[in-house]
N, C-alpha and C. Protein backbone atom coordinates (compact mmCIF):
# COMPACT_ATOMS: atom_id res chain seq x y z
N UNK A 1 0.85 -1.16 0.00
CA UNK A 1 0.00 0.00 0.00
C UNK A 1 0.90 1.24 0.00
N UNK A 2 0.55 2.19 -0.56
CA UNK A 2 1.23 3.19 -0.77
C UNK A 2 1.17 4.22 0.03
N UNK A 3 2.61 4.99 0.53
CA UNK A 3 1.88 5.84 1.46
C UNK A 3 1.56 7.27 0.92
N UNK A 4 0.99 7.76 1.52
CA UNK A 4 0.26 9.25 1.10
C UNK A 4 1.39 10.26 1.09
N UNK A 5 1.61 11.08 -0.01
CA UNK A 5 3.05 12.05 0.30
C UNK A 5 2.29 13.30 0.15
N UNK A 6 2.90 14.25 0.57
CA UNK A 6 2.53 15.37 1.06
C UNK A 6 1.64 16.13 0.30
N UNK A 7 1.91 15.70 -1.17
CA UNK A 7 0.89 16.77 -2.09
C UNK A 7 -0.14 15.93 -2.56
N UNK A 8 -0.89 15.14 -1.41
CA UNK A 8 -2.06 14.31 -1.58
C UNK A 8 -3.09 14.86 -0.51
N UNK A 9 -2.32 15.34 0.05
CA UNK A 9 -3.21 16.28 1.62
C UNK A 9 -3.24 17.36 1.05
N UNK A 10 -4.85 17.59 1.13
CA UNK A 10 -5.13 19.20 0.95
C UNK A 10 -4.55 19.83 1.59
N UNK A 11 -4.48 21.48 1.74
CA UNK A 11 -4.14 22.82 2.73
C UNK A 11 -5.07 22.26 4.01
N UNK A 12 -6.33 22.21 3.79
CA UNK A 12 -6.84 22.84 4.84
C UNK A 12 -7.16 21.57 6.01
N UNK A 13 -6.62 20.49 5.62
CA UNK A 13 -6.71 19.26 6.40
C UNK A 13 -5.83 19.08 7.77
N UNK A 14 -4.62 18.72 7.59
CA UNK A 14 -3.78 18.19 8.65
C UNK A 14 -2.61 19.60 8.84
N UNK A 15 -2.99 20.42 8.63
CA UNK A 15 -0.99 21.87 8.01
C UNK A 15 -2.18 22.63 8.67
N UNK A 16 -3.44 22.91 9.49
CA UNK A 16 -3.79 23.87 9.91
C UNK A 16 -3.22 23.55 11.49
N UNK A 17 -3.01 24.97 12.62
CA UNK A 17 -2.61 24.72 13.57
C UNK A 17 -3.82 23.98 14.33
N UNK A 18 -4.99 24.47 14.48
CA UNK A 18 -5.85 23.69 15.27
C UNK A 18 -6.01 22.35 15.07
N UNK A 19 -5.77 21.73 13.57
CA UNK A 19 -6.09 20.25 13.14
C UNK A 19 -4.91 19.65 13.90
N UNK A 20 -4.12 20.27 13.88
CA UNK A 20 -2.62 19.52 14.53
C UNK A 20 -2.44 19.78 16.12
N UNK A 21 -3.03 20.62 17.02
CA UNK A 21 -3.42 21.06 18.13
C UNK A 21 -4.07 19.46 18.32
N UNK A 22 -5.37 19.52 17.70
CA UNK A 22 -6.48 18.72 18.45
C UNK A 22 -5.65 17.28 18.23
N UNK A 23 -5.11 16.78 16.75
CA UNK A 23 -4.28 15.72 16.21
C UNK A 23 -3.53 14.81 17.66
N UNK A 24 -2.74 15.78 18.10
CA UNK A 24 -1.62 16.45 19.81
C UNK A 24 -2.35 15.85 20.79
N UNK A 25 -3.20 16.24 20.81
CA UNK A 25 -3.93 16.41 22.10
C UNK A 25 -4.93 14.82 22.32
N UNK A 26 -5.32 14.48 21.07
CA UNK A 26 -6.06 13.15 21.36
C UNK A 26 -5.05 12.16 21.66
N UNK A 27 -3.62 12.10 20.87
CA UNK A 27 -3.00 11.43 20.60
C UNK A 27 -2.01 10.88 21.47
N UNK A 28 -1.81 12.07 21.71
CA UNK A 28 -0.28 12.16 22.90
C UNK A 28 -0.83 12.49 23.96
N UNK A 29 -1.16 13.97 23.98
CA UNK A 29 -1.43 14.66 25.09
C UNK A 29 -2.34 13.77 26.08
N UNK A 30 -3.62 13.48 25.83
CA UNK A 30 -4.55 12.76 26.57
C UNK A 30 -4.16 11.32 27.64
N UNK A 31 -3.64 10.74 26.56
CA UNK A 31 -2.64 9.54 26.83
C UNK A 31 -1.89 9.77 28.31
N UNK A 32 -0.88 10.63 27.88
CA UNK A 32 0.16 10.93 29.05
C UNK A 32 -0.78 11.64 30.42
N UNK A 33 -1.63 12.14 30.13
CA UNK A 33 -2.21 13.11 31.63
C UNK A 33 -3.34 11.64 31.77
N UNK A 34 -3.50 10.66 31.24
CA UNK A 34 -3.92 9.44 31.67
C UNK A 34 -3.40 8.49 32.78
N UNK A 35 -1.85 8.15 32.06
CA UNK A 35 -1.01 7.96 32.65
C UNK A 35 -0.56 8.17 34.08
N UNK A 36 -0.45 9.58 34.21
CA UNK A 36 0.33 10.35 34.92
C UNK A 36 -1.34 10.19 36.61
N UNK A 37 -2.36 10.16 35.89
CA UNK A 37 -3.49 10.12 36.56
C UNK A 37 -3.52 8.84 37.37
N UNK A 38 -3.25 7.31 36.50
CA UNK A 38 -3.48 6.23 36.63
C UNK A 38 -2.13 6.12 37.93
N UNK A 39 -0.88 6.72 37.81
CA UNK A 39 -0.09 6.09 38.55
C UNK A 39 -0.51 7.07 40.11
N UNK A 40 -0.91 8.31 39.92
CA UNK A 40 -1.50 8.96 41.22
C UNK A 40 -3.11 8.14 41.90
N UNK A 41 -3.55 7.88 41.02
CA UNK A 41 -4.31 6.67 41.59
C UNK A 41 -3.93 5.53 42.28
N UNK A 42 -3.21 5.25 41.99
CA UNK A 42 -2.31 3.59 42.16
C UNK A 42 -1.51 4.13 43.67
N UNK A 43 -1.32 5.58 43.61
CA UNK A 43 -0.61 5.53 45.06
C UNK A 43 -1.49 5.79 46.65
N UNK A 44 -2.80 5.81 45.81
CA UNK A 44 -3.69 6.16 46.92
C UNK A 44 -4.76 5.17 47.73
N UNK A 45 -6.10 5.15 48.09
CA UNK A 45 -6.37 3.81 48.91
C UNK A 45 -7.28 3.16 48.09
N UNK A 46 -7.25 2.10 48.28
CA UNK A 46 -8.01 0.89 47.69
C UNK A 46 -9.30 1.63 47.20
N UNK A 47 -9.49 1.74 46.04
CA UNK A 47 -11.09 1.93 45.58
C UNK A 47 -12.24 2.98 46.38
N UNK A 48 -10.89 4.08 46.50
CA UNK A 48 -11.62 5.26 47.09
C UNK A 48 -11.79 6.14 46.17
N UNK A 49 -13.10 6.44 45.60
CA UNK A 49 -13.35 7.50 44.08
C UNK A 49 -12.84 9.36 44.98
N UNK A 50 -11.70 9.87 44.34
CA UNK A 50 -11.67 11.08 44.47
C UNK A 50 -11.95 11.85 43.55
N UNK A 51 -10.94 13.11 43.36
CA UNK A 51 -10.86 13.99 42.20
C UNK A 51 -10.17 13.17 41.44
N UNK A 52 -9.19 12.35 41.28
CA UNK A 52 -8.60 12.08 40.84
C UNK A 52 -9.10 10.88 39.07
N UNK A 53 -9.91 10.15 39.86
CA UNK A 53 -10.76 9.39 39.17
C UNK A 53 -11.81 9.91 38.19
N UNK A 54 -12.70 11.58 38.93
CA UNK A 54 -13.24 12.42 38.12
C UNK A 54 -12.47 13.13 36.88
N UNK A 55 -11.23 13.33 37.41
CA UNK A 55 -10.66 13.87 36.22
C UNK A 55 -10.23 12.70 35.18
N UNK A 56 -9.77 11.40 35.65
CA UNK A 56 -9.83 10.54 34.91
C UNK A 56 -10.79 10.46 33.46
N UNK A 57 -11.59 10.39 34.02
CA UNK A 57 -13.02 10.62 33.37
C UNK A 57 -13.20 11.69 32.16
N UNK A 58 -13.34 12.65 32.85
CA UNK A 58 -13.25 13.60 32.20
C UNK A 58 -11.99 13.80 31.14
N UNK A 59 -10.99 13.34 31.40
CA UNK A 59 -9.81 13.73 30.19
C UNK A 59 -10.03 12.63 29.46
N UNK A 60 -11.05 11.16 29.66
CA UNK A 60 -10.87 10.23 28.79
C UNK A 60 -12.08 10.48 27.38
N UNK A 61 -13.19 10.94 28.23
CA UNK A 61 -14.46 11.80 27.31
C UNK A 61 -13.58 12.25 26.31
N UNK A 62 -12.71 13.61 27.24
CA UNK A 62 -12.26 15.03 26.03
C UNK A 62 -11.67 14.29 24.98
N UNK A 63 -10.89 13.14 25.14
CA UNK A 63 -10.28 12.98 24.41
C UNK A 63 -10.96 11.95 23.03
N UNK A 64 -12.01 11.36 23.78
CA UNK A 64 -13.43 10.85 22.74
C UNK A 64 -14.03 11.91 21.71
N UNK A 65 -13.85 13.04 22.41
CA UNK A 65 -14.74 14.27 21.73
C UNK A 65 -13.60 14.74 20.95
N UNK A 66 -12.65 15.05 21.08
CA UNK A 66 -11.28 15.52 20.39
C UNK A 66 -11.53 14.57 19.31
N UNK A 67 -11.56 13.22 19.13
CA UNK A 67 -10.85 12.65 17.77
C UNK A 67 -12.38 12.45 17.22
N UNK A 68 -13.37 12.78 17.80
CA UNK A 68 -14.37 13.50 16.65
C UNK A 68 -14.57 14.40 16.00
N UNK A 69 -13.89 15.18 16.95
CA UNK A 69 -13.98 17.04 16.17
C UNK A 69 -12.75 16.11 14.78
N UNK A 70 -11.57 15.64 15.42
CA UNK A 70 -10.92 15.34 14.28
C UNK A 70 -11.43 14.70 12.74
N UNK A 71 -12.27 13.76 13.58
CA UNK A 71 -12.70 12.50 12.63
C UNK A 71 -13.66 13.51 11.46
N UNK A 72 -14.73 14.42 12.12
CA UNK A 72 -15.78 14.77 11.33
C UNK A 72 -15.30 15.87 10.64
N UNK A 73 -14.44 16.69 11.42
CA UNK A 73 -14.47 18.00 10.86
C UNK A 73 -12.95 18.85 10.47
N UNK A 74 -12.04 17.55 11.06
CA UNK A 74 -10.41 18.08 10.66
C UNK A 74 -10.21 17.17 9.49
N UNK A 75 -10.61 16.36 8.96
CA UNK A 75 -9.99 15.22 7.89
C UNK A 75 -9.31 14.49 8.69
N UNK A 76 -9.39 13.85 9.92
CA UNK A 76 -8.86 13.33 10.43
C UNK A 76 -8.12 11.80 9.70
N UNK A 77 -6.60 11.33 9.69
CA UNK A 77 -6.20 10.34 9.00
C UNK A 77 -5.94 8.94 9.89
N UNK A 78 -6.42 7.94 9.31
CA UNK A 78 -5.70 6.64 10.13
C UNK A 78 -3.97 6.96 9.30
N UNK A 79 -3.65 5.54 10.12
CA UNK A 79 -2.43 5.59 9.90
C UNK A 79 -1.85 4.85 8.89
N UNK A 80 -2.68 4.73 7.79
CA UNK A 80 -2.38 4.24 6.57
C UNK A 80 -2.64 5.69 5.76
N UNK A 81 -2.66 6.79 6.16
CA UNK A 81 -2.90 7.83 5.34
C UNK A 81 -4.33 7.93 4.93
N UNK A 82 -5.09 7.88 4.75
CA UNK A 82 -7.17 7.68 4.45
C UNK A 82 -7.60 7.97 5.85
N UNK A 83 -8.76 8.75 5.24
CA UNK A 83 -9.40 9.81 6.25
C UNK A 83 -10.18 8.55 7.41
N UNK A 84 -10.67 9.15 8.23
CA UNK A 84 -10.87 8.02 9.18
C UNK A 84 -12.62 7.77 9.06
N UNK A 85 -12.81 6.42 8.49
CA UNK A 85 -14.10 6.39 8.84
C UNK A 85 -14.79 6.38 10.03
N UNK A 86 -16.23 6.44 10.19
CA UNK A 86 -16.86 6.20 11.32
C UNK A 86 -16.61 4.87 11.71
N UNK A 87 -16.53 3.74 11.56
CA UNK A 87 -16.47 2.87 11.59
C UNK A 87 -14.80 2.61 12.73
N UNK A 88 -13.69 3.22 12.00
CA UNK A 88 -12.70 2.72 12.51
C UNK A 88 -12.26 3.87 14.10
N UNK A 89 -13.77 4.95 13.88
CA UNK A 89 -13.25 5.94 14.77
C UNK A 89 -14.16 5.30 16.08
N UNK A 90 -15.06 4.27 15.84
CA UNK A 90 -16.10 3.11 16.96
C UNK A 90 -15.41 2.21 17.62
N UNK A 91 -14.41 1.56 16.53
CA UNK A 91 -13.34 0.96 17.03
C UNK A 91 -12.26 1.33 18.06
N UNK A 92 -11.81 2.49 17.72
CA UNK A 92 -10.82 3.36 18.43
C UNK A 92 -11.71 3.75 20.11
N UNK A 93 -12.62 3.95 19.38
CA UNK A 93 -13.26 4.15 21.25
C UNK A 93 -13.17 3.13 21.88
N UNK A 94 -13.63 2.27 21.77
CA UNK A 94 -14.12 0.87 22.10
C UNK A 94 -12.63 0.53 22.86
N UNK A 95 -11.43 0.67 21.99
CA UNK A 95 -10.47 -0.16 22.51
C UNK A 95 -10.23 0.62 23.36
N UNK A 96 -10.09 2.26 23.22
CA UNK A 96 -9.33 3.06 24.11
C UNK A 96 -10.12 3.06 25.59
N UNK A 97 -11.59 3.15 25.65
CA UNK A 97 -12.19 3.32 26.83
C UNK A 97 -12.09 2.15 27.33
N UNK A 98 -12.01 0.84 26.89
CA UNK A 98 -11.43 -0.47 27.25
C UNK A 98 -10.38 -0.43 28.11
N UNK A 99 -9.55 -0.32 27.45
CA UNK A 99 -7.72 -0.44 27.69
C UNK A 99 -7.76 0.67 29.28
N UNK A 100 -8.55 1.84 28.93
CA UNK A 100 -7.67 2.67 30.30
C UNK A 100 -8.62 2.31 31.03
N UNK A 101 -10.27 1.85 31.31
CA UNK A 101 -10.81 1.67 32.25
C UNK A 101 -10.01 -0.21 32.84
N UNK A 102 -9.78 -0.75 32.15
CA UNK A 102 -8.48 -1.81 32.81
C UNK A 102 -7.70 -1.29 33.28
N UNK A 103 -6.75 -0.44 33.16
CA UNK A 103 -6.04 0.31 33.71
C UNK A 103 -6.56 1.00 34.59
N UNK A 104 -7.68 1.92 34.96
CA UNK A 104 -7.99 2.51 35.65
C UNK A 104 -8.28 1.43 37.03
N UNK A 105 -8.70 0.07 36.60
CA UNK A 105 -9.05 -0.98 37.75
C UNK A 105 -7.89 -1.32 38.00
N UNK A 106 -6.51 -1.65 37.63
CA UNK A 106 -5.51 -2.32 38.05
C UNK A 106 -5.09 -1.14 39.47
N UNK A 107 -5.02 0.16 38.70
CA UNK A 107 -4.54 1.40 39.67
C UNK A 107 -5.11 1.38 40.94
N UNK A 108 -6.21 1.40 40.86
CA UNK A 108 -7.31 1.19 42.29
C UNK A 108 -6.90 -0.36 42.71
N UNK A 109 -7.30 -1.03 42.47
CA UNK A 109 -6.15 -2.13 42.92
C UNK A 109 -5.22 -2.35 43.85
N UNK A 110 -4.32 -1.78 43.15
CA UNK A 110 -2.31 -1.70 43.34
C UNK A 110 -2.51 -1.21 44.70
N UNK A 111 -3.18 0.02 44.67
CA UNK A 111 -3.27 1.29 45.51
C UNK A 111 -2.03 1.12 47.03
N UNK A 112 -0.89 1.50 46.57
CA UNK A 112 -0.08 0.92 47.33
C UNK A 112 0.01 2.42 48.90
């Protein structure tokens, strides 16, 4: 499969700052303040819901809502270069709210 080179992307798709802002922010950004959430969880008591867990929450939404604004309205791309269908952007939830609410149970857990 071929990959997409630069003069296959319109202007106004992925080279605007906000498309690449929000791009950031679902991708990376969300991820890491997940992270960084899950291990401050993990140091606190057994399956006690604080702020901590609310914000959990809340940055895992934004970041649901982020790669829609992407998906619908930035040209958002998988990583074969092709815009992202609905389909593979159902998928992407599915695994992601999966994966960190496991994670979010191991943390409460650990709670060392």
């Amino acid at each position: 499969m071929d990959r997409p080179s630069a003069s296959n992307v319109s202007v106004g798709e992925r080279q605007s700052p906000l498309g690449c802002f929000v791009w950031f922010a679902w991708l990376v950004g969300g991820n890491a303040i997940l992270l960084v959430l899950a291990i401050r969880i993990a140091r606190g008591e057994h399956w006690l819901l604080t702020w901590k867990d609310v914000a959990f929450a809340a940055v895992l939404l934004l970041m649901v809502l982020l790669r829609f604004v992407d998906t619908r309205w930035l040209a958002g791309r998988n990583l074969s270069g092709e815009r992202t269908t609905g389909r593979q952007y159902w998928t992407w939830v599915g695994a992601l709210i999966g994966s960190w609410l496991v994670l979010w149970a191991v943390a409460h857990s650990l709670a060392v």
